[in-house]
PDBML (XML) file of the C-alpha atoms, coordinates in Angstrom:
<?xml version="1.0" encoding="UTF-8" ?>
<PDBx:datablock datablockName="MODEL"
   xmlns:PDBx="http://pdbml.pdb.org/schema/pdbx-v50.xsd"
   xmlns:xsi="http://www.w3.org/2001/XMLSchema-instance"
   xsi:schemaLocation="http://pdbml.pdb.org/schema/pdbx-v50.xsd pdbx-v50.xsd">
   <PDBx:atom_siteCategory>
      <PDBx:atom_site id="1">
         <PDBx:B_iso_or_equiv>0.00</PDBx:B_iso_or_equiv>
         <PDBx:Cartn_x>-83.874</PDBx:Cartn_x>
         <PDBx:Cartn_y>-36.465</PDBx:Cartn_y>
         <PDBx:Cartn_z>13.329</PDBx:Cartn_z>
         <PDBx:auth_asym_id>A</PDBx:auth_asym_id>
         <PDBx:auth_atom_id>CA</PDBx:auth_atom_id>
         <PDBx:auth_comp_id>UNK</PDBx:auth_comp_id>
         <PDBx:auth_seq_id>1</PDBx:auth_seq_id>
         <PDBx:group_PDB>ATOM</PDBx:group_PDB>
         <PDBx:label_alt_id xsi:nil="true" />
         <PDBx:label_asym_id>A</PDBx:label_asym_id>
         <PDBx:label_atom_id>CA</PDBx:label_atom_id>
         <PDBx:label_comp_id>UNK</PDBx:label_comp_id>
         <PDBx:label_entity_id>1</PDBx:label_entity_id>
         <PDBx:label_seq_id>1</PDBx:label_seq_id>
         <PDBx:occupancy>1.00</PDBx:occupancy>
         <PDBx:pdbx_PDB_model_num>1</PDBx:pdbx_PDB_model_num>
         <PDBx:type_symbol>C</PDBx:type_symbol>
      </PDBx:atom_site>
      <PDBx:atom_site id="2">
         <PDBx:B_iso_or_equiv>0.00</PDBx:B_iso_or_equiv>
         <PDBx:Cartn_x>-84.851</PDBx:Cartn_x>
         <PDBx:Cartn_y>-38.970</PDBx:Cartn_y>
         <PDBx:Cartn_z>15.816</PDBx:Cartn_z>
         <PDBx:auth_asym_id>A</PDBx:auth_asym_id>
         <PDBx:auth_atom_id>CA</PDBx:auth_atom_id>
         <PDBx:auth_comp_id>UNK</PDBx:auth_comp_id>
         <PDBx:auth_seq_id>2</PDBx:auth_seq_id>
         <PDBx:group_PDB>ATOM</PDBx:group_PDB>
         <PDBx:label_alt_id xsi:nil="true" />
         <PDBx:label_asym_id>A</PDBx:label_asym_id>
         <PDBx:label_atom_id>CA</PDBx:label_atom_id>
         <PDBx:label_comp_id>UNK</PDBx:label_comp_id>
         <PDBx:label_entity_id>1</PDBx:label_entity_id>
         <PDBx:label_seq_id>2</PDBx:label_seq_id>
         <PDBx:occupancy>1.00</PDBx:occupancy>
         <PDBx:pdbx_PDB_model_num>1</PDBx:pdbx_PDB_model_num>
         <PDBx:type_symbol>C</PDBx:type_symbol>
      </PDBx:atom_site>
      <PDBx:atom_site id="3">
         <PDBx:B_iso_or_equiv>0.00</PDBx:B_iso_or_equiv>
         <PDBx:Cartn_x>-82.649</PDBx:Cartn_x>
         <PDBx:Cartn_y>-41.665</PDBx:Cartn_y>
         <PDBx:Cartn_z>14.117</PDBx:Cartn_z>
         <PDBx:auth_asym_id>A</PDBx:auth_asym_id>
         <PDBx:auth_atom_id>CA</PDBx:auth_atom_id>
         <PDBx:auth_comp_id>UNK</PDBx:auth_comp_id>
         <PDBx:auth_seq_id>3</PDBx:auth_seq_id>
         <PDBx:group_PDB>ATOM</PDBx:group_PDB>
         <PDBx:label_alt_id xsi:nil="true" />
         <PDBx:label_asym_id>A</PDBx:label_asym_id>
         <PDBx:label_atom_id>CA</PDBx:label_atom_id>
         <PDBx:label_comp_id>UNK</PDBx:label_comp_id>
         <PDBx:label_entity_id>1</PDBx:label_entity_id>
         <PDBx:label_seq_id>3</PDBx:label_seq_id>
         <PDBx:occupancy>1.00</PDBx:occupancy>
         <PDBx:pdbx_PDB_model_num>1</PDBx:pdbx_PDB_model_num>
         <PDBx:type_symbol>C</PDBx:type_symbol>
      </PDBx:atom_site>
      <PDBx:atom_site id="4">
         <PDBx:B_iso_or_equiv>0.00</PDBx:B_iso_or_equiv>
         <PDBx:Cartn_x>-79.653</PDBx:Cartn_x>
         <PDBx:Cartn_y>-39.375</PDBx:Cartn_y>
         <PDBx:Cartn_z>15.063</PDBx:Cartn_z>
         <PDBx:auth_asym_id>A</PDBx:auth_asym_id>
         <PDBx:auth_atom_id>CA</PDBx:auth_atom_id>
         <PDBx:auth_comp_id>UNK</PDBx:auth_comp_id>
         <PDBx:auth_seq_id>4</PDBx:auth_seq_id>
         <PDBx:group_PDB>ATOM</PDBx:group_PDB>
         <PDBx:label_alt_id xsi:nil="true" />
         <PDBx:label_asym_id>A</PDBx:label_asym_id>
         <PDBx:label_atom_id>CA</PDBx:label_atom_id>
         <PDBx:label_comp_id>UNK</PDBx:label_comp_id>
         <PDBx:label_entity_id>1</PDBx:label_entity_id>
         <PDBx:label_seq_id>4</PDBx:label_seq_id>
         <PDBx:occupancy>1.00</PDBx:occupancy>
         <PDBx:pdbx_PDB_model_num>1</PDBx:pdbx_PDB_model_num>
         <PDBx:type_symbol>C</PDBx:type_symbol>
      </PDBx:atom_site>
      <PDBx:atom_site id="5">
         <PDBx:B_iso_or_equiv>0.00</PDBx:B_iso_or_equiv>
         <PDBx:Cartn_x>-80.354</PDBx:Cartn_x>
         <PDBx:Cartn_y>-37.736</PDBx:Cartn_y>
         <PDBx:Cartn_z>18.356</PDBx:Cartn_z>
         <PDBx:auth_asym_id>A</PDBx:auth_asym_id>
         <PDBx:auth_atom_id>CA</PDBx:auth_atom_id>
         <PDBx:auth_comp_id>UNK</PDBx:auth_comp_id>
         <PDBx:auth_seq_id>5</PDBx:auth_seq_id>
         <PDBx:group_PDB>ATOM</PDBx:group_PDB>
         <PDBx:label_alt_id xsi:nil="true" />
         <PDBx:label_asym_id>A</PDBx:label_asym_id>
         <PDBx:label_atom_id>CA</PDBx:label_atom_id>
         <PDBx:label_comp_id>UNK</PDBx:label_comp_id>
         <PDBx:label_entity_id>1</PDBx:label_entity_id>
         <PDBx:label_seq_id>5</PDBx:label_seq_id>
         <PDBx:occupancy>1.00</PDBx:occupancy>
         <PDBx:pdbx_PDB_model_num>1</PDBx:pdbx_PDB_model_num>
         <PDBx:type_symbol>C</PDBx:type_symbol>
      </PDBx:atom_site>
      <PDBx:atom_site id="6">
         <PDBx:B_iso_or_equiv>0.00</PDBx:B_iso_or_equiv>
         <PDBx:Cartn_x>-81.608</PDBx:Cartn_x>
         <PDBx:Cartn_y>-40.958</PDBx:Cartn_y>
         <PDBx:Cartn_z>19.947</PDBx:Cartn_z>
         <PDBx:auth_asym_id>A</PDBx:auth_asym_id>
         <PDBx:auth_atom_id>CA</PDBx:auth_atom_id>
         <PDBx:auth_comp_id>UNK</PDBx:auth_comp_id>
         <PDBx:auth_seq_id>6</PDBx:auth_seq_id>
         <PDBx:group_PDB>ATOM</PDBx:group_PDB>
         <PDBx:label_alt_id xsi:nil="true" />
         <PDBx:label_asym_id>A</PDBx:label_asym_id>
         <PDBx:label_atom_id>CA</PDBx:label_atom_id>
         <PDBx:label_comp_id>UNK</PDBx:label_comp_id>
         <PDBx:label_entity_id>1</PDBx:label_entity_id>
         <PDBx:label_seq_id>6</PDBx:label_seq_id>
         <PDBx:occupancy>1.00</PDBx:occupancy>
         <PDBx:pdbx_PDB_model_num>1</PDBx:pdbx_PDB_model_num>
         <PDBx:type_symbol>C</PDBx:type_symbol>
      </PDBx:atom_site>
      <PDBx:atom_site id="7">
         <PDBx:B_iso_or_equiv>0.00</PDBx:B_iso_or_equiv>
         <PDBx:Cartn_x>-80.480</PDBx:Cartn_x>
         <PDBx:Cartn_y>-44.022</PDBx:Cartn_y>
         <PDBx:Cartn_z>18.461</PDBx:Cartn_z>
         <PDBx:auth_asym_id>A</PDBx:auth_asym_id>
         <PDBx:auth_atom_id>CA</PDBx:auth_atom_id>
         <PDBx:auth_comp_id>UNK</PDBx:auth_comp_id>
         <PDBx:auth_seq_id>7</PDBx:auth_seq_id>
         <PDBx:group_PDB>ATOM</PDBx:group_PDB>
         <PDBx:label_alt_id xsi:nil="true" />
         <PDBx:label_asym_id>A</PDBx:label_asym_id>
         <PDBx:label_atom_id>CA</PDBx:label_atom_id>
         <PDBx:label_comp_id>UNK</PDBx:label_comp_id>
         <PDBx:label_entity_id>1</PDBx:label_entity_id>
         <PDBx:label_seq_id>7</PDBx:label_seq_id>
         <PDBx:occupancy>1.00</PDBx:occupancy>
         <PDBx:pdbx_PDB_model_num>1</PDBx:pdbx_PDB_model_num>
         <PDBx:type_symbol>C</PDBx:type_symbol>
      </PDBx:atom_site>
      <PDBx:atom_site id="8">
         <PDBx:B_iso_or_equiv>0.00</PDBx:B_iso_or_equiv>
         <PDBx:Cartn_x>-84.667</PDBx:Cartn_x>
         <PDBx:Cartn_y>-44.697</PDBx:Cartn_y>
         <PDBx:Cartn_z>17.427</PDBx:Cartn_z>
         <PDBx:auth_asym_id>A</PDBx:auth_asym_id>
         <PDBx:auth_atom_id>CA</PDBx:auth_atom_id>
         <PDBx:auth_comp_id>UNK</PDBx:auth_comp_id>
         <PDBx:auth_seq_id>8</PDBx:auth_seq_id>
         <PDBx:group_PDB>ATOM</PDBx:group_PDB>
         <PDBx:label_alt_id xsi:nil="true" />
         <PDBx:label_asym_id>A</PDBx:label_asym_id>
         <PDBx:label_atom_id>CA</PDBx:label_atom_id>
         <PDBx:label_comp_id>UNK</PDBx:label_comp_id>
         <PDBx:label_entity_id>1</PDBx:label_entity_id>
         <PDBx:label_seq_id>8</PDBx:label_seq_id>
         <PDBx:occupancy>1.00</PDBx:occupancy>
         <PDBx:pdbx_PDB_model_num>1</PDBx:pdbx_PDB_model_num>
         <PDBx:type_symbol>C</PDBx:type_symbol>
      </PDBx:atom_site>
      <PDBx:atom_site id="9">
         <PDBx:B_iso_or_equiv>0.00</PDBx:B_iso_or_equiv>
         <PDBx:Cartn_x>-85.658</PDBx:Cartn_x>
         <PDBx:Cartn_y>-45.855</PDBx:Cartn_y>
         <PDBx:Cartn_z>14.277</PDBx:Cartn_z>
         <PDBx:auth_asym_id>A</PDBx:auth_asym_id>
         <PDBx:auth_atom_id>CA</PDBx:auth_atom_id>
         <PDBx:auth_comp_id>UNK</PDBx:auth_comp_id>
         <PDBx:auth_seq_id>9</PDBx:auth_seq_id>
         <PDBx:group_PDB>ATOM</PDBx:group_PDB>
         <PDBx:label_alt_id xsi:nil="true" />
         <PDBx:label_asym_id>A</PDBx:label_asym_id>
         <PDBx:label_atom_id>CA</PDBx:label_atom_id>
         <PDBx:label_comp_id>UNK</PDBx:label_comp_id>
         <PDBx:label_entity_id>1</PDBx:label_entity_id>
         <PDBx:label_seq_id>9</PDBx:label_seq_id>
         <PDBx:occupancy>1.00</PDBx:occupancy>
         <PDBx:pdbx_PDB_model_num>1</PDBx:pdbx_PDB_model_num>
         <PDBx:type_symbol>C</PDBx:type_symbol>
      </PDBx:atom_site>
      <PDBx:atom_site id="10">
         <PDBx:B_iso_or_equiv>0.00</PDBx:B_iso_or_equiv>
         <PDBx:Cartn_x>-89.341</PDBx:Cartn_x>
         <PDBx:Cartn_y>-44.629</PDBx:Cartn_y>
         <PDBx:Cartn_z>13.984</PDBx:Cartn_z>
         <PDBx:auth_asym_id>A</PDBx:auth_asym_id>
         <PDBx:auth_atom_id>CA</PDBx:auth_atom_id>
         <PDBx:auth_comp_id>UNK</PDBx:auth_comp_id>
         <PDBx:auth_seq_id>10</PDBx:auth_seq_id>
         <PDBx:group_PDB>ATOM</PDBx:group_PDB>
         <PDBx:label_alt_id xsi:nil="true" />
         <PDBx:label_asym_id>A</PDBx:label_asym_id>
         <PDBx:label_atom_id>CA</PDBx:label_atom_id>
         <PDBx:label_comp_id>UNK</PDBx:label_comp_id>
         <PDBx:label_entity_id>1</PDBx:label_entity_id>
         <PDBx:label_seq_id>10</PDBx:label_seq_id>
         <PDBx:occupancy>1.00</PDBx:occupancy>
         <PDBx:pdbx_PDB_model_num>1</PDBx:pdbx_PDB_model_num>
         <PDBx:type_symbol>C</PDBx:type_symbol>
      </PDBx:atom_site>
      <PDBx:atom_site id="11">
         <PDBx:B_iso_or_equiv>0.00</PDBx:B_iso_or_equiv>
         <PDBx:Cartn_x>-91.607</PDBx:Cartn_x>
         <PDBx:Cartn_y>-46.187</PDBx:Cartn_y>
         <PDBx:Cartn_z>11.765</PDBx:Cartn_z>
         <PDBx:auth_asym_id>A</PDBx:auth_asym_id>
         <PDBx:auth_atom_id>CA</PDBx:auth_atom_id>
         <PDBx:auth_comp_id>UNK</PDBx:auth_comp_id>
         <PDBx:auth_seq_id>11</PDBx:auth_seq_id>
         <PDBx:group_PDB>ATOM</PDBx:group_PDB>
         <PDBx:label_alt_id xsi:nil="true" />
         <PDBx:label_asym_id>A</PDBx:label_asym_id>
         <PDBx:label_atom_id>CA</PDBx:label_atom_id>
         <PDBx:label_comp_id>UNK</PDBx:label_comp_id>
         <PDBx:label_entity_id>1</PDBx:label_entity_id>
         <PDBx:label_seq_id>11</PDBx:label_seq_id>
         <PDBx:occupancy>1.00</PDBx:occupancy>
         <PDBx:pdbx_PDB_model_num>1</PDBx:pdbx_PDB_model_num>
         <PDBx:type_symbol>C</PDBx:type_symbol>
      </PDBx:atom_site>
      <PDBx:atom_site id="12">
         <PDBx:B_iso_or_equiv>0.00</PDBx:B_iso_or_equiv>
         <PDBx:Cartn_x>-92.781</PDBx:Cartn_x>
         <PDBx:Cartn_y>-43.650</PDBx:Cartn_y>
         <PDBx:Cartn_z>8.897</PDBx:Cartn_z>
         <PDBx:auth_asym_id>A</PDBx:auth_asym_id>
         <PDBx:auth_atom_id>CA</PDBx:auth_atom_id>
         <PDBx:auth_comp_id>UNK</PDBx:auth_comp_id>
         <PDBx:auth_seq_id>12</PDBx:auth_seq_id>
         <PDBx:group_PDB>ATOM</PDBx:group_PDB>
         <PDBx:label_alt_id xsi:nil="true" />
         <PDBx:label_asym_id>A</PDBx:label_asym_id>
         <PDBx:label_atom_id>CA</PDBx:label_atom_id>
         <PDBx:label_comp_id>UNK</PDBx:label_comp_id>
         <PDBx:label_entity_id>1</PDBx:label_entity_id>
         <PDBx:label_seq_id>12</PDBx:label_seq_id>
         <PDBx:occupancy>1.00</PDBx:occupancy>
         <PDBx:pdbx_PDB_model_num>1</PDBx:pdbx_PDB_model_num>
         <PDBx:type_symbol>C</PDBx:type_symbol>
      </PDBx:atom_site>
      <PDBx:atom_site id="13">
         <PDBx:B_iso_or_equiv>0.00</PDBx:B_iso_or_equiv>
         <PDBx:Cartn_x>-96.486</PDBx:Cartn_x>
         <PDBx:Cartn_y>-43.473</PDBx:Cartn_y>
         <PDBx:Cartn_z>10.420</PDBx:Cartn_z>
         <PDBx:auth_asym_id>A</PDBx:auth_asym_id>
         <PDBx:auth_atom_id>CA</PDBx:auth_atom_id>
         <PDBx:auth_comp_id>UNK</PDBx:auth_comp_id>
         <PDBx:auth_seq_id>13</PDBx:auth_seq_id>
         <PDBx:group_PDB>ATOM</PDBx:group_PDB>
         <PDBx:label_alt_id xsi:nil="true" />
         <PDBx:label_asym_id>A</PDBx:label_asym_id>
         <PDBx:label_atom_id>CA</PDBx:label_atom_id>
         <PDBx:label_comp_id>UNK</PDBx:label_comp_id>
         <PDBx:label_entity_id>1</PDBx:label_entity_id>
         <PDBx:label_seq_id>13</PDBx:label_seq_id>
         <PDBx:occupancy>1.00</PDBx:occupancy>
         <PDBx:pdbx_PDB_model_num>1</PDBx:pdbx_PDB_model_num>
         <PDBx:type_symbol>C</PDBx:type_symbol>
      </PDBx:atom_site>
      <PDBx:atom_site id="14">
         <PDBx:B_iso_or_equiv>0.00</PDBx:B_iso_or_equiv>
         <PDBx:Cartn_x>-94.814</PDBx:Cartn_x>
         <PDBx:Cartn_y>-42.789</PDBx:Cartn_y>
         <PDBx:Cartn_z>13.769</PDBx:Cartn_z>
         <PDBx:auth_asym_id>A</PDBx:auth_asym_id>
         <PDBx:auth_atom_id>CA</PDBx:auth_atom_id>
         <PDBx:auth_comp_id>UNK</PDBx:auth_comp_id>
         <PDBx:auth_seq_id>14</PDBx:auth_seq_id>
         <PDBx:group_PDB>ATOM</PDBx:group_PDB>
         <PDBx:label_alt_id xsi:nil="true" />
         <PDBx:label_asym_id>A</PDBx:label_asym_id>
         <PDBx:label_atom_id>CA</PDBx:label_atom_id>
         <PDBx:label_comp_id>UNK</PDBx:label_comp_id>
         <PDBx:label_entity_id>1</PDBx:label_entity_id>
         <PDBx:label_seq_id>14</PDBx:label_seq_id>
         <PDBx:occupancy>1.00</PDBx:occupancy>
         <PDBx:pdbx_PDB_model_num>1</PDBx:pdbx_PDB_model_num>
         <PDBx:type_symbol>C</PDBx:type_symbol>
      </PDBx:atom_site>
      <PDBx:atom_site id="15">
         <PDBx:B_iso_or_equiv>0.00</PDBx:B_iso_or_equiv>
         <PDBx:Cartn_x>-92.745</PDBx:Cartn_x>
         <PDBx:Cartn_y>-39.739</PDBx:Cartn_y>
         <PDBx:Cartn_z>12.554</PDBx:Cartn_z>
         <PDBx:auth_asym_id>A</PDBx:auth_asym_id>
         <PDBx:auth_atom_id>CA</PDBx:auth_atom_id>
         <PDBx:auth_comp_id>UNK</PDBx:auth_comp_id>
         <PDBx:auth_seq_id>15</PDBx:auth_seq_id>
         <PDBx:group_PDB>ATOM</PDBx:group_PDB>
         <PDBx:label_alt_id xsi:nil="true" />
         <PDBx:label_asym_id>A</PDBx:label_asym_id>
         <PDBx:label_atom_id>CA</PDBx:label_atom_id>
         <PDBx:label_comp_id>UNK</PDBx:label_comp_id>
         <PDBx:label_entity_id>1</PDBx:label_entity_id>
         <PDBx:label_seq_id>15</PDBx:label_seq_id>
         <PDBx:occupancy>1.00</PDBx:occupancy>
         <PDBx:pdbx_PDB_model_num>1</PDBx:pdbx_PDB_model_num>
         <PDBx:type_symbol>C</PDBx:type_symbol>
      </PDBx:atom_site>
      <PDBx:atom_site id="16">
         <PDBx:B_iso_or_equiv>0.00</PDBx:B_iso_or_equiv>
         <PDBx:Cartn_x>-95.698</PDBx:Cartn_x>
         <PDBx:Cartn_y>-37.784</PDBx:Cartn_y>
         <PDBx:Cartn_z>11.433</PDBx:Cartn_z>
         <PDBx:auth_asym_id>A</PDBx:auth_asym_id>
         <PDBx:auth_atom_id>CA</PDBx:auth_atom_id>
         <PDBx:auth_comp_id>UNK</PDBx:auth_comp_id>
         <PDBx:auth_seq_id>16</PDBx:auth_seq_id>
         <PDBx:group_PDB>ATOM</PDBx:group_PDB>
         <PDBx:label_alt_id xsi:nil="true" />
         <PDBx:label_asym_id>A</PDBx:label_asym_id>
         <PDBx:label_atom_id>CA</PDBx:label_atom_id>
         <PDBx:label_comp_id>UNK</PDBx:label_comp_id>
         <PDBx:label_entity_id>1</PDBx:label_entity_id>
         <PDBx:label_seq_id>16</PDBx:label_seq_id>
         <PDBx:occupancy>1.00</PDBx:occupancy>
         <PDBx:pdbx_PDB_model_num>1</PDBx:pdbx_PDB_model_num>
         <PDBx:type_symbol>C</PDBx:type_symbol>
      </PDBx:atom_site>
      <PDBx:atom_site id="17">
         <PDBx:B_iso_or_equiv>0.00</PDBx:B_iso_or_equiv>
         <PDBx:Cartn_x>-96.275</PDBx:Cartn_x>
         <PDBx:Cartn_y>-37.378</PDBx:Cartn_y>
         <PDBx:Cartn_z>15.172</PDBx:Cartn_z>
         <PDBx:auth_asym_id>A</PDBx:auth_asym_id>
         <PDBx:auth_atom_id>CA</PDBx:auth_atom_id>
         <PDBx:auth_comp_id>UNK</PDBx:auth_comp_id>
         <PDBx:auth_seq_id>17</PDBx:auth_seq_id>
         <PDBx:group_PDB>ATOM</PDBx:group_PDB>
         <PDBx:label_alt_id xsi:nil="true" />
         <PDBx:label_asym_id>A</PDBx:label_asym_id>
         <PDBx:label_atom_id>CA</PDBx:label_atom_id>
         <PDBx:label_comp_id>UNK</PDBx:label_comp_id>
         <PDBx:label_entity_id>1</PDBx:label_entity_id>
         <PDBx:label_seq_id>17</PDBx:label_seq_id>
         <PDBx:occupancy>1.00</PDBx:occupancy>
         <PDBx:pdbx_PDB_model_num>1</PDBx:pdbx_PDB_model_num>
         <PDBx:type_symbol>C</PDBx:type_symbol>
      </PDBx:atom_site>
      <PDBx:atom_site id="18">
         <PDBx:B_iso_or_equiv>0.00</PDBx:B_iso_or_equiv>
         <PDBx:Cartn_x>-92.934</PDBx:Cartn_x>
         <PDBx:Cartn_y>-37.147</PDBx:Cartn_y>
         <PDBx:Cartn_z>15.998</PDBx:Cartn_z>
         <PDBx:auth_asym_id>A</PDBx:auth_asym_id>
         <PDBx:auth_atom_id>CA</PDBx:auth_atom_id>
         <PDBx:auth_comp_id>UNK</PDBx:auth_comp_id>
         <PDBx:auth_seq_id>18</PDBx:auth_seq_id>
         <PDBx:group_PDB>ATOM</PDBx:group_PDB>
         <PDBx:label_alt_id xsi:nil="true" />
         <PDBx:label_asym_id>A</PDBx:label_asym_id>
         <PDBx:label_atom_id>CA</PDBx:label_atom_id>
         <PDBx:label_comp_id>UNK</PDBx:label_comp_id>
         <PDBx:label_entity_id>1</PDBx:label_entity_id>
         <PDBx:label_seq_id>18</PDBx:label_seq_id>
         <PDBx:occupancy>1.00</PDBx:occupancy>
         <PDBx:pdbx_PDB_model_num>1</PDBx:pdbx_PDB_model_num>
         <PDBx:type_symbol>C</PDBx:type_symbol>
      </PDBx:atom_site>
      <PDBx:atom_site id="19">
         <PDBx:B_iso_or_equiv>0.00</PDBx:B_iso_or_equiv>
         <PDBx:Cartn_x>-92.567</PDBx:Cartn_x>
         <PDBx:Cartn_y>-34.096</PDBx:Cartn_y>
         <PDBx:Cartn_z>13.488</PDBx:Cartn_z>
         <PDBx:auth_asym_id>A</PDBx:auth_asym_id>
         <PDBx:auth_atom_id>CA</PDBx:auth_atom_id>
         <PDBx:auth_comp_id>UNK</PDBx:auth_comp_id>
         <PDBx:auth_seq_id>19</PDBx:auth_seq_id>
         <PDBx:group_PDB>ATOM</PDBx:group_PDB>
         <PDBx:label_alt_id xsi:nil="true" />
         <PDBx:label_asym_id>A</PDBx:label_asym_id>
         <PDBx:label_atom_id>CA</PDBx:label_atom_id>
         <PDBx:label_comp_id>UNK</PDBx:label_comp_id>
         <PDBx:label_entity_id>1</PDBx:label_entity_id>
         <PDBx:label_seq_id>19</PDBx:label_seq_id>
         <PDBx:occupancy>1.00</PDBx:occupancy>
         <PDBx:pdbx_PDB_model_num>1</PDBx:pdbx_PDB_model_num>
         <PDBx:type_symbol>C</PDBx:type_symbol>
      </PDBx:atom_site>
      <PDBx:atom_site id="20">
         <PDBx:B_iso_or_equiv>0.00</PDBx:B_iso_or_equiv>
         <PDBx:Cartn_x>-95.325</PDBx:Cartn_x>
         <PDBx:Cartn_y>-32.633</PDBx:Cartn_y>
         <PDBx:Cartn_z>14.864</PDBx:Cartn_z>
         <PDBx:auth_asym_id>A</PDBx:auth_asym_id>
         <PDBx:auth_atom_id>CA</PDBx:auth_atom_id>
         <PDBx:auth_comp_id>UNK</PDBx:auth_comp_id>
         <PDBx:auth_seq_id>20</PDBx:auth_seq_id>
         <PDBx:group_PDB>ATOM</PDBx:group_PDB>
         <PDBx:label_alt_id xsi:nil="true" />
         <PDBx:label_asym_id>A</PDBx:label_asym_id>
         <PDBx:label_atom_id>CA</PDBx:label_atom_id>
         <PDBx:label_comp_id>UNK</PDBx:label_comp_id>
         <PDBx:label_entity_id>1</PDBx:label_entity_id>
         <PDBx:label_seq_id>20</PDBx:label_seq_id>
         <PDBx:occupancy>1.00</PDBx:occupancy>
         <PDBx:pdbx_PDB_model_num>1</PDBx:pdbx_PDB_model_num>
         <PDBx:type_symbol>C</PDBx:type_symbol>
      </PDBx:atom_site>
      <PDBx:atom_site id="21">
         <PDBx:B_iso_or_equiv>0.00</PDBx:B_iso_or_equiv>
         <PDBx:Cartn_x>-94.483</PDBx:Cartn_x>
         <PDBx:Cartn_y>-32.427</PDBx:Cartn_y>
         <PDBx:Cartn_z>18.210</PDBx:Cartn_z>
         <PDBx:auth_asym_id>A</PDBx:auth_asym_id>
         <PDBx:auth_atom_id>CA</PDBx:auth_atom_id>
         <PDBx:auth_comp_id>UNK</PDBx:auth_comp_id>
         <PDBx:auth_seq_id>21</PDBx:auth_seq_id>
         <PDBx:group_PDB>ATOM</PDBx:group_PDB>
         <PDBx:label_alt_id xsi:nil="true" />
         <PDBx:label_asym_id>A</PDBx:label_asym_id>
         <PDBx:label_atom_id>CA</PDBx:label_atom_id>
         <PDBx:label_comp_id>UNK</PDBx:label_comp_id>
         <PDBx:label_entity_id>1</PDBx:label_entity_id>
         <PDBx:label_seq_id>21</PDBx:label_seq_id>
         <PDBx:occupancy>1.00</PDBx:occupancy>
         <PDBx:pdbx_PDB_model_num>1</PDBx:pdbx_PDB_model_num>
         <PDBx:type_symbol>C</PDBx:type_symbol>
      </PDBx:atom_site>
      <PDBx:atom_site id="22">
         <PDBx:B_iso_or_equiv>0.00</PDBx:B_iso_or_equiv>
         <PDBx:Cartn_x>-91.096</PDBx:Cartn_x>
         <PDBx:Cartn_y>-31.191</PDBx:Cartn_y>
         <PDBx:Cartn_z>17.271</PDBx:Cartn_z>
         <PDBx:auth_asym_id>A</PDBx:auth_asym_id>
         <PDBx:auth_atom_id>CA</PDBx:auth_atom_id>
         <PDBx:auth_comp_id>UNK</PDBx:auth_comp_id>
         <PDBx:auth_seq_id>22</PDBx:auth_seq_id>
         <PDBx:group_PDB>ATOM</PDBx:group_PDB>
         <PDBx:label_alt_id xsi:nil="true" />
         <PDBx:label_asym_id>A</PDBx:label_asym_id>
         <PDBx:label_atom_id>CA</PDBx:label_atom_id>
         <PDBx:label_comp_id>UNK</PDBx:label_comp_id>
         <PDBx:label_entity_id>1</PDBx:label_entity_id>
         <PDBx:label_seq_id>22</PDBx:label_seq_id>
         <PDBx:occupancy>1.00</PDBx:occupancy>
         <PDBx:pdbx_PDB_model_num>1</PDBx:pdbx_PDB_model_num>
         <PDBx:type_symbol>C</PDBx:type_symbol>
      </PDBx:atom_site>
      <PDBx:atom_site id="23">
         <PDBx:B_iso_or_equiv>0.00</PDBx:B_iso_or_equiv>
         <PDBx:Cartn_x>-92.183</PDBx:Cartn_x>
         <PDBx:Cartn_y>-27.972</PDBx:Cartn_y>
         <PDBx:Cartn_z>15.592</PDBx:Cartn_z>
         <PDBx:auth_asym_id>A</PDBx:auth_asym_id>
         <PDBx:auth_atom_id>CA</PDBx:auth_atom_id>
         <PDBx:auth_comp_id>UNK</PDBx:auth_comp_id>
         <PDBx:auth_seq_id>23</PDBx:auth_seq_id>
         <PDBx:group_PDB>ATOM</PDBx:group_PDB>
         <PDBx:label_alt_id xsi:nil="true" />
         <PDBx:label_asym_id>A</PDBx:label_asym_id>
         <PDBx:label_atom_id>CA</PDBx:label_atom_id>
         <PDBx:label_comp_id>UNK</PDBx:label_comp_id>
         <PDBx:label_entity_id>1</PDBx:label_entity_id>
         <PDBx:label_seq_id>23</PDBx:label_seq_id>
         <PDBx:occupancy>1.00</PDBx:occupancy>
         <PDBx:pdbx_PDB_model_num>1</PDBx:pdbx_PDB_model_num>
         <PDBx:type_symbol>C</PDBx:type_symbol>
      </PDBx:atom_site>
      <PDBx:atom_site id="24">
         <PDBx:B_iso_or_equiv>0.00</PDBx:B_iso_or_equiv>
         <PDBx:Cartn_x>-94.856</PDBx:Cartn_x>
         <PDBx:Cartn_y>-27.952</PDBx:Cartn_y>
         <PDBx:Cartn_z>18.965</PDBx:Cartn_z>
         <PDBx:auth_asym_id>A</PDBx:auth_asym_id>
         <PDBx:auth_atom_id>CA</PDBx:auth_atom_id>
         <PDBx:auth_comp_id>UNK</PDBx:auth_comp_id>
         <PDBx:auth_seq_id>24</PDBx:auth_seq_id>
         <PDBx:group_PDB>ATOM</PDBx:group_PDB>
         <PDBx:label_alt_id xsi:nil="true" />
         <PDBx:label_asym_id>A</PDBx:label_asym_id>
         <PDBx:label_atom_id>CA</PDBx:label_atom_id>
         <PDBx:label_comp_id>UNK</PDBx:label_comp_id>
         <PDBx:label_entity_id>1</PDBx:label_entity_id>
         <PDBx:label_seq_id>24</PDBx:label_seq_id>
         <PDBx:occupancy>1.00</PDBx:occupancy>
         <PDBx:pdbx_PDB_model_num>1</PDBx:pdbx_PDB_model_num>
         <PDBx:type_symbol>C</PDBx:type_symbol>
      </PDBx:atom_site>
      <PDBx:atom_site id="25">
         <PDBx:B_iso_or_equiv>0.00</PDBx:B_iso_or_equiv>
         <PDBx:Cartn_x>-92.289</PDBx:Cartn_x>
         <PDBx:Cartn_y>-28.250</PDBx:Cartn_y>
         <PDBx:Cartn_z>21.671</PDBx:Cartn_z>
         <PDBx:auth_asym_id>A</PDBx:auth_asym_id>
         <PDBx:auth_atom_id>CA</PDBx:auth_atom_id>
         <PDBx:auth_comp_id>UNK</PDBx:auth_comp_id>
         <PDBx:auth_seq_id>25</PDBx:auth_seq_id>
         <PDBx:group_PDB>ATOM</PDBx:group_PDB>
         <PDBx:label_alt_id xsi:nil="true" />
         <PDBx:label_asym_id>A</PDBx:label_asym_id>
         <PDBx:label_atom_id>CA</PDBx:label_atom_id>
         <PDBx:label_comp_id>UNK</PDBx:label_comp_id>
         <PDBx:label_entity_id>1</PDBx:label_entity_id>
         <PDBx:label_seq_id>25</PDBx:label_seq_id>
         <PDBx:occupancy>1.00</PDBx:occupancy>
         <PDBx:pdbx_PDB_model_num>1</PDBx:pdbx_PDB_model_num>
         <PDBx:type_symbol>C</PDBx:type_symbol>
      </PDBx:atom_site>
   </PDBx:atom_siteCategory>
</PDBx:datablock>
């Protein structure tokens, strides 16, 4: 999801807070 809506690469241990905050916001 990030990849795609911003052009960012997160690492894998990154996206776990990434996902997180998704479903939070």
């Amino acid at each position: 999801e990030l990849s795609r809506t911003e052009g960012i690469i997160p690492a894998l241990e990154s996206a776990h807070a990434v996902a997180y905050a998704i479903k939070l916001a």
